[in-house]
N, C-alpha and C. Protein backbone atom coordinates (compact mmCIF):
# COMPACT_ATOMS: atom_id res chain seq x y z
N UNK A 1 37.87 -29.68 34.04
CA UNK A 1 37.01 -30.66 33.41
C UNK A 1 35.57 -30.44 33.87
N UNK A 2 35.56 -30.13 35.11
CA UNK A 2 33.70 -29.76 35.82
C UNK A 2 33.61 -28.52 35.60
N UNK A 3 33.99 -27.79 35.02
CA UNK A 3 34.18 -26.46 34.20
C UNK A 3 33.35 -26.32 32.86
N UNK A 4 33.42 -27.65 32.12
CA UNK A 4 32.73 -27.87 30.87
C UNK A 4 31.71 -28.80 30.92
N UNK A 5 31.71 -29.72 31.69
CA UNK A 5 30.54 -30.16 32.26
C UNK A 5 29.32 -29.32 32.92
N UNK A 6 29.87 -28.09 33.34
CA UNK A 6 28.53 -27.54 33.90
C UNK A 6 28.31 -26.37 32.84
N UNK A 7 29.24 -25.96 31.82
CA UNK A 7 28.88 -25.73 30.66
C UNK A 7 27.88 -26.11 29.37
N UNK A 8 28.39 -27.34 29.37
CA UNK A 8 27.72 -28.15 28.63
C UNK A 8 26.28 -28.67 28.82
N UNK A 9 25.92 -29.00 30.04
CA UNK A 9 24.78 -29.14 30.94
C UNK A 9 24.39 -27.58 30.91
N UNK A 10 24.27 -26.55 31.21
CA UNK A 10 23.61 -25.37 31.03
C UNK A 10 23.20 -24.97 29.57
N UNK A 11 23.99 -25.64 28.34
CA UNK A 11 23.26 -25.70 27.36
C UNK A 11 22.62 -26.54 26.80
N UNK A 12 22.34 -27.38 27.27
CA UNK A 12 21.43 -29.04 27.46
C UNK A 12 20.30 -27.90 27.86
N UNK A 13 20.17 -27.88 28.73
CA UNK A 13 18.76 -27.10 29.42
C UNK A 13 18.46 -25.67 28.68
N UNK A 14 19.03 -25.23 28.33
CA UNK A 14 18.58 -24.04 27.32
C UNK A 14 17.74 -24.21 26.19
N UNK A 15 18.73 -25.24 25.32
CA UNK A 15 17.46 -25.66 24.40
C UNK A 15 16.62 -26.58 25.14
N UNK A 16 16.44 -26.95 25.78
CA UNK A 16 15.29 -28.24 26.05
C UNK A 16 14.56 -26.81 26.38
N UNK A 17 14.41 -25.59 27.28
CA UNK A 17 13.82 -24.36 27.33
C UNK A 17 13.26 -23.98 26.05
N UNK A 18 14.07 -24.27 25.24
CA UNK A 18 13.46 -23.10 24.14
C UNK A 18 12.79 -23.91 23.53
N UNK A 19 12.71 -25.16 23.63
CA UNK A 19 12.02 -25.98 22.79
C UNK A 19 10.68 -26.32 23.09
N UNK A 20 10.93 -25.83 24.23
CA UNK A 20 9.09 -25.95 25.50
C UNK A 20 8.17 -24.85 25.04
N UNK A 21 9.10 -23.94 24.51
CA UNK A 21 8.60 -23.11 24.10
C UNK A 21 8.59 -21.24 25.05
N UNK A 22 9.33 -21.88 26.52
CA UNK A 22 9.54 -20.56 27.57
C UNK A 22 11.25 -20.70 27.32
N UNK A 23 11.09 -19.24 27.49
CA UNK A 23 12.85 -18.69 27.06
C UNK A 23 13.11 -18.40 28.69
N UNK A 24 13.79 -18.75 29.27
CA UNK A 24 14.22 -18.28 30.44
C UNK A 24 15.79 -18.93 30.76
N UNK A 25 16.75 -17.69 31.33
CA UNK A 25 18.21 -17.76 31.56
C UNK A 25 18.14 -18.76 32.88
N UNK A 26 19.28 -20.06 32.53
CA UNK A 26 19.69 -20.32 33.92
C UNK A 26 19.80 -19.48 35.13
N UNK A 27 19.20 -19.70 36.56
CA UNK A 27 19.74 -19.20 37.41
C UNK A 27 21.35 -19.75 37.96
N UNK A 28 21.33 -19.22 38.95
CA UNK A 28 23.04 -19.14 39.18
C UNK A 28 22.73 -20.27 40.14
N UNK A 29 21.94 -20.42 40.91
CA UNK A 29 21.79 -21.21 41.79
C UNK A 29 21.83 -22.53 41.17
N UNK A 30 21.01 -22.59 40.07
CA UNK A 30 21.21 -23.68 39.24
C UNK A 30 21.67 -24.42 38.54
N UNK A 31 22.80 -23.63 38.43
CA UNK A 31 23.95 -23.66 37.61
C UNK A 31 25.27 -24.15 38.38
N UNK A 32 24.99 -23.90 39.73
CA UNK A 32 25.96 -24.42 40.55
C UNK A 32 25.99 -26.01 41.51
N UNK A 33 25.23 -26.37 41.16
CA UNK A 33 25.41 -28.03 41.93
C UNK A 33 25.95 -28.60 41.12
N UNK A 34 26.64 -29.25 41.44
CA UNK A 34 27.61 -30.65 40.44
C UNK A 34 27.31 -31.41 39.98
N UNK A 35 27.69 -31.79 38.57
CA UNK A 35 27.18 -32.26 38.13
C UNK A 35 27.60 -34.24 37.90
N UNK A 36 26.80 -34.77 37.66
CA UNK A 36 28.05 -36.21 37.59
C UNK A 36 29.19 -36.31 35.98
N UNK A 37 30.30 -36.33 36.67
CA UNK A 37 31.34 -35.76 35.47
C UNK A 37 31.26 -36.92 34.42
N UNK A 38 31.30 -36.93 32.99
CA UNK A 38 31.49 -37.85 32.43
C UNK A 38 33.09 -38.29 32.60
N UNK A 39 33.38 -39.12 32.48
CA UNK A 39 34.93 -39.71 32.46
C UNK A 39 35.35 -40.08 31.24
N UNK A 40 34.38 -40.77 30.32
CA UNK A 40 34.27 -41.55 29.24
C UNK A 40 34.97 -40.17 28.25
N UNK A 41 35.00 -38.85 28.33
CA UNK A 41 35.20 -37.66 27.37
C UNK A 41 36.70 -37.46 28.12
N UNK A 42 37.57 -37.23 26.79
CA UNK A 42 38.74 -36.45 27.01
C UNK A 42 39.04 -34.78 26.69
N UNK A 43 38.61 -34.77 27.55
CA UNK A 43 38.34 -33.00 28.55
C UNK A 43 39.69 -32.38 27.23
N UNK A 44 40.65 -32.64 28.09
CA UNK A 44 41.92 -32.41 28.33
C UNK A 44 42.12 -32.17 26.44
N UNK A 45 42.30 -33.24 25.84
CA UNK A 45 42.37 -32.77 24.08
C UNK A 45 41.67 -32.37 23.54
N UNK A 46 40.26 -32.37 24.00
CA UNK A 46 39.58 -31.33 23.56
C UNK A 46 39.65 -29.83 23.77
N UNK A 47 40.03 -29.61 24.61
CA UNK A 47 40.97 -28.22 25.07
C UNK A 47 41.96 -28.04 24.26
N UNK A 48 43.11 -28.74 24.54
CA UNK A 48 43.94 -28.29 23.30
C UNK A 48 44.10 -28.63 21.87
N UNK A 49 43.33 -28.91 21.37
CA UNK A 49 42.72 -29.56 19.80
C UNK A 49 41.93 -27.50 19.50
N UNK A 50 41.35 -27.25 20.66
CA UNK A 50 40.18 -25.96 20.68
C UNK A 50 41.17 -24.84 20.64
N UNK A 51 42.29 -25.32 21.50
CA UNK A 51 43.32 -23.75 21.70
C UNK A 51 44.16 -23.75 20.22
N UNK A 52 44.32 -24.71 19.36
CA UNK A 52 45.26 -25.00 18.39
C UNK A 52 44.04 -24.38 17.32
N UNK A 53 43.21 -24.64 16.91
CA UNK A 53 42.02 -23.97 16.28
C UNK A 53 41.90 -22.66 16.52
N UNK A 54 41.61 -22.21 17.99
CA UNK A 54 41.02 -20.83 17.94
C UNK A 54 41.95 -19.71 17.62
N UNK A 55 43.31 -20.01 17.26
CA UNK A 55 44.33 -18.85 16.80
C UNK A 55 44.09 -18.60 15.22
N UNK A 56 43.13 -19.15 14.50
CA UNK A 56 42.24 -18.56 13.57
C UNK A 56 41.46 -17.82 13.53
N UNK A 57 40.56 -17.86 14.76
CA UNK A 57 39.69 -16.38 14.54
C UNK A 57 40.80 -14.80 15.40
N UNK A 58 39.66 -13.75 15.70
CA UNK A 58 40.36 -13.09 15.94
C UNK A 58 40.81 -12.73 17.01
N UNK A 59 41.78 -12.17 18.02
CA UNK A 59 42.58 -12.27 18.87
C UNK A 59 41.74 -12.06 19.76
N UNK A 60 40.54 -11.09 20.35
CA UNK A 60 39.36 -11.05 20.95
C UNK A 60 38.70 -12.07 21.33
N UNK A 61 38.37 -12.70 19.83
CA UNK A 61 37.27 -14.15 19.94
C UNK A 61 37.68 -15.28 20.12
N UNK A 62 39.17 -15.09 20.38
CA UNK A 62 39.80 -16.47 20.27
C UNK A 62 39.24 -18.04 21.61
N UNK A 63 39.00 -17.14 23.29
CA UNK A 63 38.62 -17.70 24.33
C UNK A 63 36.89 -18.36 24.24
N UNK A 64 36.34 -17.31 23.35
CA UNK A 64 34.73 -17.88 23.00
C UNK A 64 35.28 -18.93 22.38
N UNK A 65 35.51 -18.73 21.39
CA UNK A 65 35.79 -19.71 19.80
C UNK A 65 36.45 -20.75 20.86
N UNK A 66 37.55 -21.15 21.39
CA UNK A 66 38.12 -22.08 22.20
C UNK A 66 36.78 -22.87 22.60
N UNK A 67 35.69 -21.60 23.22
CA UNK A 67 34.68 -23.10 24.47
C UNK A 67 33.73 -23.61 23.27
N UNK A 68 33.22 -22.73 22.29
CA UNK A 68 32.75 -23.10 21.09
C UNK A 68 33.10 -24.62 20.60
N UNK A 69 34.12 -24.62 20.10
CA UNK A 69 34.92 -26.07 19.98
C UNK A 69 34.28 -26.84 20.79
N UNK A 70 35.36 -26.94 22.41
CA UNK A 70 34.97 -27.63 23.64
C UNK A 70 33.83 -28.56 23.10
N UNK A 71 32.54 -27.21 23.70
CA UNK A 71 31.26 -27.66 23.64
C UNK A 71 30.98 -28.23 23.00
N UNK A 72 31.08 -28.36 21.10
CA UNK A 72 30.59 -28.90 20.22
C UNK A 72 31.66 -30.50 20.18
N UNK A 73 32.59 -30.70 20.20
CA UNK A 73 33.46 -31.91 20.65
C UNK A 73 32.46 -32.60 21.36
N UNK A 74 32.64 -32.21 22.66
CA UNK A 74 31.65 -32.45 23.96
C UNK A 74 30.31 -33.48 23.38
N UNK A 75 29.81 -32.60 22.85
CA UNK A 75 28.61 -32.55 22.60
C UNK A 75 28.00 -33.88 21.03
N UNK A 76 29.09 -33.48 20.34
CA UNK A 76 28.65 -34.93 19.57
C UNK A 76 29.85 -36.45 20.08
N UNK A 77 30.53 -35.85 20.84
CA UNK A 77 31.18 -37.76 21.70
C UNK A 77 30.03 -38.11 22.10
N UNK A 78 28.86 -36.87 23.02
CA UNK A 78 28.27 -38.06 23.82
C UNK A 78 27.20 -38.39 22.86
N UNK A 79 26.67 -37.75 21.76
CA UNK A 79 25.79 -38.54 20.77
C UNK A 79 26.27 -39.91 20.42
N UNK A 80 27.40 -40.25 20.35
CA UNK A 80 28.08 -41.95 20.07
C UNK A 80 27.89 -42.58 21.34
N UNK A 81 27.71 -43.53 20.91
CA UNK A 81 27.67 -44.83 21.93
C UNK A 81 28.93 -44.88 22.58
N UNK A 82 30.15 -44.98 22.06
CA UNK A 82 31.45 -45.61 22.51
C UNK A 82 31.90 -44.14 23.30
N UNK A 83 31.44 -42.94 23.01
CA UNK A 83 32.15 -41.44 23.49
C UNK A 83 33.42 -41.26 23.18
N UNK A 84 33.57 -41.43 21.64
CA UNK A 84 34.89 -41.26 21.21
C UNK A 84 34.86 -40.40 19.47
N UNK A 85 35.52 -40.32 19.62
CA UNK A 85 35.71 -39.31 18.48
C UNK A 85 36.96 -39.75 18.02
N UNK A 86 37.37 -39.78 16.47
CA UNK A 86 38.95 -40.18 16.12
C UNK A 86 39.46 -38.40 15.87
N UNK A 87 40.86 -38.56 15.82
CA UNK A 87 41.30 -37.46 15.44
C UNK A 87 41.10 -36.21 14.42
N UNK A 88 40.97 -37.21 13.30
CA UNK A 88 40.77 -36.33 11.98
C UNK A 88 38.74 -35.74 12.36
N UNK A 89 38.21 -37.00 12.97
CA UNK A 89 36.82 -36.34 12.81
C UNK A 89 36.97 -34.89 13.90
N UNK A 90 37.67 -35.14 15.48
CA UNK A 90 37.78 -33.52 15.85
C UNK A 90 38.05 -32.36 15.34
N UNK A 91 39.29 -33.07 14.16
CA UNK A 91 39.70 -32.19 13.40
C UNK A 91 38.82 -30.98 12.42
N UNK A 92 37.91 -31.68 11.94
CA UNK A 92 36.86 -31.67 10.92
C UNK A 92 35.83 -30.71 12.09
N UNK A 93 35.49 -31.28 12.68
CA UNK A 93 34.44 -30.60 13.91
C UNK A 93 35.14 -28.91 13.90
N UNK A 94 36.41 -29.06 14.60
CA UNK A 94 36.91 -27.30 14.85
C UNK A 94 36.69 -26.61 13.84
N UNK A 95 37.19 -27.42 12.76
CA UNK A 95 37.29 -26.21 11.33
C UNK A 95 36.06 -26.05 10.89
N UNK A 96 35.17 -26.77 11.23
CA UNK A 96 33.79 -26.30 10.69
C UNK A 96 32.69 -24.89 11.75
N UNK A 97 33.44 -25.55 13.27
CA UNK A 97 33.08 -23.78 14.24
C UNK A 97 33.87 -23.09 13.77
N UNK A 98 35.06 -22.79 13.37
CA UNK A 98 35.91 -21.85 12.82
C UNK A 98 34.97 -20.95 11.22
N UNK A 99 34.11 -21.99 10.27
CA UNK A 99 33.97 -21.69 9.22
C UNK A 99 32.85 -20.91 9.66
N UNK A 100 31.76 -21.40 10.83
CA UNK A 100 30.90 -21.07 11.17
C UNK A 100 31.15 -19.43 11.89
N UNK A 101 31.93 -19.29 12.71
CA UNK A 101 32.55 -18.15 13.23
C UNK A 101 33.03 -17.23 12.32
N UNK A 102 33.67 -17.21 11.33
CA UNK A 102 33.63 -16.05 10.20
C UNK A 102 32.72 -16.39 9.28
N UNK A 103 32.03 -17.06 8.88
CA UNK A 103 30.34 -16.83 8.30
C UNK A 103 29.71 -16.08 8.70
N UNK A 104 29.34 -16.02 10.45
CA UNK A 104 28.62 -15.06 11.35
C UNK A 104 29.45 -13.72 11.19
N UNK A 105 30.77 -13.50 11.25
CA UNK A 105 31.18 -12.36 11.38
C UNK A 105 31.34 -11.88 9.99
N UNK A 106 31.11 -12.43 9.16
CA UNK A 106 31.19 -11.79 7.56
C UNK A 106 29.35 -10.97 7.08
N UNK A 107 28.80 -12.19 7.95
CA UNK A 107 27.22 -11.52 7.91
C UNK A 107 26.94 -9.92 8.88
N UNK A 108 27.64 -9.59 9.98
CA UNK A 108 27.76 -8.56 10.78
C UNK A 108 28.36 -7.43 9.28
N UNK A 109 29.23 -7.69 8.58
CA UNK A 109 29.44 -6.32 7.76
C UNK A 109 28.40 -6.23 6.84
N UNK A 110 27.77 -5.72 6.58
CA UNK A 110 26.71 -5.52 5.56
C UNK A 110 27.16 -4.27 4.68
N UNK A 111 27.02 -4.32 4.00
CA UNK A 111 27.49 -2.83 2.68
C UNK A 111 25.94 -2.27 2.49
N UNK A 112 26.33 -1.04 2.63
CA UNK A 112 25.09 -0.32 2.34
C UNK A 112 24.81 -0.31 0.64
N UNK A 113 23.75 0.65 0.26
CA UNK A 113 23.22 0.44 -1.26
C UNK A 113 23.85 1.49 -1.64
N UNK A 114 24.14 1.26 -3.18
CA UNK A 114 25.16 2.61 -3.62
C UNK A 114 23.68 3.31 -3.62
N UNK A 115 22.23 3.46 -3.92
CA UNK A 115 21.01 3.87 -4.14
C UNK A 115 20.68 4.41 -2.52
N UNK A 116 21.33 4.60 -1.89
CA UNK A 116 21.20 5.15 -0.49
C UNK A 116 21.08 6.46 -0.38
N UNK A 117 20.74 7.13 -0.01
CA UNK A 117 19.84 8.99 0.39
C UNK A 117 21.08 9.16 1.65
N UNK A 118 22.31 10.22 1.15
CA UNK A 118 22.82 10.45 2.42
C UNK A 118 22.95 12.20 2.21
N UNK A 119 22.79 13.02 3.36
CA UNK A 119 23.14 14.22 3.15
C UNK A 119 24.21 14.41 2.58
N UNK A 120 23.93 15.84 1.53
CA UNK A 120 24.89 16.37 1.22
C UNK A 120 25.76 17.12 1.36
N UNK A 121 25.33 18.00 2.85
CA UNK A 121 25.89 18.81 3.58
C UNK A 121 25.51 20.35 3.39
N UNK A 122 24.68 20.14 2.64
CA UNK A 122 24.04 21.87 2.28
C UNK A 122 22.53 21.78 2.41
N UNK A 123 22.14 20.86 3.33
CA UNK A 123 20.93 20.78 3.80
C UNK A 123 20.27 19.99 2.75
N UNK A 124 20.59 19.27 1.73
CA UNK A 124 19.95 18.36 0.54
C UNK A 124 20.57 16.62 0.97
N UNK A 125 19.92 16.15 -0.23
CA UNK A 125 20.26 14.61 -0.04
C UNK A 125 20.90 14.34 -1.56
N UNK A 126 21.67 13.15 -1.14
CA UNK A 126 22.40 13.10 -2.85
C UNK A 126 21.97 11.13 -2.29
N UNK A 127 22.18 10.45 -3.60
CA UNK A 127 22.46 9.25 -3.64
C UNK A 127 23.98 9.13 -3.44
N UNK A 128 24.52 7.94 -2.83
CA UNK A 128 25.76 7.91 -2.72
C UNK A 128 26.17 7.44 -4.07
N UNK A 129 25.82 6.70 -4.93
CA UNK A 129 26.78 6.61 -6.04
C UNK A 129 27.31 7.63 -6.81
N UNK A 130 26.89 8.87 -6.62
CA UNK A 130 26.63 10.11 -7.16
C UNK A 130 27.68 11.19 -6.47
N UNK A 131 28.37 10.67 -5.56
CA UNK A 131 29.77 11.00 -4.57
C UNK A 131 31.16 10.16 -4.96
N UNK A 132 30.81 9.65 -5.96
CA UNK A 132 31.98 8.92 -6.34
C UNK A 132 32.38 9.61 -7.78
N UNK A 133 33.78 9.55 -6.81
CA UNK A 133 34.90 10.40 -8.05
C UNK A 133 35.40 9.67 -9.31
N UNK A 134 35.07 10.25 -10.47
CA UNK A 134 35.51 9.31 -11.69
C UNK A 134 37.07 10.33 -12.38
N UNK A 135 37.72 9.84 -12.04
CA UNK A 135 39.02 10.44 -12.88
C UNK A 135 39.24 10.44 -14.25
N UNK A 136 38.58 9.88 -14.99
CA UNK A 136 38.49 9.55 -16.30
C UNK A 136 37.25 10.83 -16.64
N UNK A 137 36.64 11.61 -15.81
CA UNK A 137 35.39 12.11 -16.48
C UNK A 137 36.18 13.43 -17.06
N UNK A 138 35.34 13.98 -18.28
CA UNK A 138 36.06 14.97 -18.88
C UNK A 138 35.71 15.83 -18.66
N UNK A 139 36.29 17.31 -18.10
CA UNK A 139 35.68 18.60 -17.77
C UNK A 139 35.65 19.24 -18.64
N UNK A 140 33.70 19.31 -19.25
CA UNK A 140 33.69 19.97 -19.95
C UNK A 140 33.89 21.44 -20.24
N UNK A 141 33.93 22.11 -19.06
CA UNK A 141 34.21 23.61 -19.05
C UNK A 141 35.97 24.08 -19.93
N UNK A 142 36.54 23.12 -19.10
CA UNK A 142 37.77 23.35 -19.59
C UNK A 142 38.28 22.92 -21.00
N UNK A 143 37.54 21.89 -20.92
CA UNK A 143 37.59 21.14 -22.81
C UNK A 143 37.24 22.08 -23.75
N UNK A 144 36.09 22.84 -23.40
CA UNK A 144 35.80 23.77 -24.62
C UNK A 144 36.71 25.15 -24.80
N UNK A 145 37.54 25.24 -23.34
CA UNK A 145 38.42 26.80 -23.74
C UNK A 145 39.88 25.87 -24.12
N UNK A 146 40.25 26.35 -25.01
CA UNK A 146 41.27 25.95 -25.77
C UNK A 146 42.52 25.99 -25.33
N UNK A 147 42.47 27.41 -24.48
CA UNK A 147 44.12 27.47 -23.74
C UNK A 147 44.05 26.93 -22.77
N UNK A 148 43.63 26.15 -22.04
CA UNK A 148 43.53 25.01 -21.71
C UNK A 148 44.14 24.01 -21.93
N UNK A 149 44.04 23.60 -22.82
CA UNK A 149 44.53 22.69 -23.83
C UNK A 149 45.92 22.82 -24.43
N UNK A 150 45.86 24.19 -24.81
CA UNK A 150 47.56 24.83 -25.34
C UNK A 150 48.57 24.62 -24.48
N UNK A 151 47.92 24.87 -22.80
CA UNK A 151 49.15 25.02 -21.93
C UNK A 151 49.65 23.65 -21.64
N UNK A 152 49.11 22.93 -21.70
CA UNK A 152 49.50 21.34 -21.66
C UNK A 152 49.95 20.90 -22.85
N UNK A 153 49.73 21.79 -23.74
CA UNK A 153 50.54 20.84 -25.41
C UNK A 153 51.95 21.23 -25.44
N UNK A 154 52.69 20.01 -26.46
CA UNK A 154 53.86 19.98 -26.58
C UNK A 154 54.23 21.21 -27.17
N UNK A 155 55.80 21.93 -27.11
CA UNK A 155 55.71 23.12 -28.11
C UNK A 155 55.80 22.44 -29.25
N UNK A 156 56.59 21.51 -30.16
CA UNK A 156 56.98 21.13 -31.03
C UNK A 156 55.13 20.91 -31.67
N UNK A 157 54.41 20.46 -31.42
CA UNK A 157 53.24 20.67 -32.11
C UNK A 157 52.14 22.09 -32.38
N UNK A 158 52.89 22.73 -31.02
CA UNK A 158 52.01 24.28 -31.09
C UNK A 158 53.28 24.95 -32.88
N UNK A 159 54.32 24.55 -33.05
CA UNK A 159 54.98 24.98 -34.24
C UNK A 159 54.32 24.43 -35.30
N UNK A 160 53.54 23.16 -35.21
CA UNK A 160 53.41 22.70 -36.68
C UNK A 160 51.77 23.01 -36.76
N UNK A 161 51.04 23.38 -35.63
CA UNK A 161 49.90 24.27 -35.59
C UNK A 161 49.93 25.21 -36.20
N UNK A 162 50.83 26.29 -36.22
CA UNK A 162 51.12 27.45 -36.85
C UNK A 162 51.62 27.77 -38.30
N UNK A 163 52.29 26.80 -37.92
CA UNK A 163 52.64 26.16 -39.84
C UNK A 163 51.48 25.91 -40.92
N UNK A 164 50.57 25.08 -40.01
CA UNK A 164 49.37 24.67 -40.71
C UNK A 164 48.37 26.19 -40.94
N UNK A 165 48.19 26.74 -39.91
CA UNK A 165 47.45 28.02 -39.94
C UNK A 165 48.05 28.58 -40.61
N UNK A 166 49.22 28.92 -41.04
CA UNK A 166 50.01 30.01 -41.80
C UNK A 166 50.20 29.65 -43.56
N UNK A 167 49.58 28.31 -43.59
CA UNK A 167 49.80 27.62 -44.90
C UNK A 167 51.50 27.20 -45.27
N UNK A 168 51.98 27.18 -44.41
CA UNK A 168 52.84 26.61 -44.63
C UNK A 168 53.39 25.13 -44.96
N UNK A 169 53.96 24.89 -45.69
CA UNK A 169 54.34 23.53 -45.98
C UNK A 169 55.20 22.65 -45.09
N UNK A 170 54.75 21.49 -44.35
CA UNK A 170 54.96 20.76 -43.30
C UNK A 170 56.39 19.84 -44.39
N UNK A 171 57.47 19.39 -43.53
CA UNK A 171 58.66 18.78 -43.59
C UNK A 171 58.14 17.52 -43.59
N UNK A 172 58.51 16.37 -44.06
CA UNK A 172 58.77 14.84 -43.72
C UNK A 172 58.43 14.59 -42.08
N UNK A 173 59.11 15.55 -41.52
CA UNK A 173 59.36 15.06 -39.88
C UNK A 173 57.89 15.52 -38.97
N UNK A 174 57.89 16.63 -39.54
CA UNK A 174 56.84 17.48 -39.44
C UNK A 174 55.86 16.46 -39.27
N UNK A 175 55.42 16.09 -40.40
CA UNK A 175 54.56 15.19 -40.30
C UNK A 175 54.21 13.68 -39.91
N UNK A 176 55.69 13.22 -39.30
CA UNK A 176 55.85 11.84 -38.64
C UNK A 176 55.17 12.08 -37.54
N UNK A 177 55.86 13.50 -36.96
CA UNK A 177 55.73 13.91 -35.83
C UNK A 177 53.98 13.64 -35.40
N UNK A 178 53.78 14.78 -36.19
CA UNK A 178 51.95 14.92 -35.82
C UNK A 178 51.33 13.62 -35.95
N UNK A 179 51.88 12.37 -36.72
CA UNK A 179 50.96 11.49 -37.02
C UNK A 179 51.49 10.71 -35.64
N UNK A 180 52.30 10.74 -35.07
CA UNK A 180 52.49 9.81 -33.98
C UNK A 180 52.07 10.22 -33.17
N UNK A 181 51.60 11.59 -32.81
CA UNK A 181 50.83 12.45 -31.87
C UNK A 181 49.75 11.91 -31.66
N UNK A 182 48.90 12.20 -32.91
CA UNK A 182 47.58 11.32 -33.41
C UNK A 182 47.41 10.19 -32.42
N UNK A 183 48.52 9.36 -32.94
CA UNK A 183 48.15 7.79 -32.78
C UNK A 183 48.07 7.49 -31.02
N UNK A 184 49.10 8.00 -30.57
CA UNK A 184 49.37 8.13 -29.29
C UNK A 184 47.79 8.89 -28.57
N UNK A 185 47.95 10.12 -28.73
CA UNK A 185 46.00 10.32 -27.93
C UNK A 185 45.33 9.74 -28.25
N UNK A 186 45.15 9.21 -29.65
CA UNK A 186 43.89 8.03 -30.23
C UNK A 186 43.79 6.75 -28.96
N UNK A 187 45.41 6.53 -29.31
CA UNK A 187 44.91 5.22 -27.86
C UNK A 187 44.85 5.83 -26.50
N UNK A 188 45.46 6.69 -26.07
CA UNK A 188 44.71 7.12 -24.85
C UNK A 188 42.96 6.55 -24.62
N UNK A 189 42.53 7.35 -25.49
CA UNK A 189 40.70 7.93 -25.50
C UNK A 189 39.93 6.49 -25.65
N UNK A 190 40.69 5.27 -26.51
CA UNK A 190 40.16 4.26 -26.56
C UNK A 190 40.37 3.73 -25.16
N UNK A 191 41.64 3.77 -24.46
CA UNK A 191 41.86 3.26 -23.05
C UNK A 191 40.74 3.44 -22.33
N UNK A 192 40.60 4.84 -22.46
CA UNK A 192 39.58 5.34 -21.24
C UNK A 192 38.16 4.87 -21.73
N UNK A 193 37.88 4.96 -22.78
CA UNK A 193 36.78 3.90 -23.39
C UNK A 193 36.24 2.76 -22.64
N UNK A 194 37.48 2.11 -21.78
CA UNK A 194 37.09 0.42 -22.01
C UNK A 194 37.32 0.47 -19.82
């Protein structure tokens, strides 16, 4: 309990410091005389109200985040006259250092600009958006050579290719065939469209 009392009192005097306008760290010396304990504060549930809270942040921050609580409990009982706090308002108090504690740690990740200058590794600079792989993009080298294209086609259409080149006259099926071909890559190309 005189654990958070001389906690709490060392940040009493910090801001009243910073507010003077000189920034200067408690000494240790100063930090160590006793202080007169409040009695009127329940130490004790505020501790575990803080330990039941801080298994929200992360397993690291959990002992800060714990005195975090504490302190701020602490700290608006003794703004009241009576030095009491009801349950649901402690309640309300933790989850709001908790909201405050991943606010701060969501502001620590920052995303860089896709418009960012990073080497390219051959002694040049590229923008990074310009390193991002599009699977949908079409290679034109290969698009324009044809066997390319052949070795991936069905045989049953490389036959009615040849049919057509040869003037030959296409069957009923023949031509279901090719038109469902059609329809089928048609929606592909619109897919990749959208």
């Amino acid at each position: 309990m005189e654990n958070w009392q001389r906690v709490l009192q060392s940040r009493r005097e910090a801001r009243r410091h910073s507010r003077s306008g000189t920034v200067t760290a408690p000494s240790v010396a100063n930090a160590m005389p006793s202080y007169p304990t409040d009695t009127r504060l329940d130490w004790q549930a505020f501790e575990a109200l803080a330990k039941r809270y801080s298994i929200k942040a992360l397993y690291q921050d959990r002992q800060d985040v714990t005195h975090d609580i504490v302190i701020r409990l602490a700290e608006l009982a003794t703004a009241r006259p009576d030095h009491q706090l009801s349950q649901a308002s402690q309640c309300r108090i933790a989850s709001y250092v908790i909201l405050q504690y991943w606010d701060s740690l969501k502001r620590l990740f920052t995303t860089t600009s896709l418009n960012e200058e990073i080497d390219d590794g051959e002694g040049g600079t590229v923008e990074l958006y310009q390193t991002i792989a599009d699977d949908k993009a079409i290679d034109l080298e290969a698009w324009i050579d044809h066997r390319t294209w052949l070795k991936g086609c069905p045989r049953r259409l490389l036959q009615i290719a040849f049919k057509t080149d040869n003037h030959i006259a296409l069957t009923a099926k023949d031509r279901k065939y090719l038109s469902r071909y059609r329809q089928k890559e048609l929606a592909k190309h619109q897919r990749a469209l959208f």
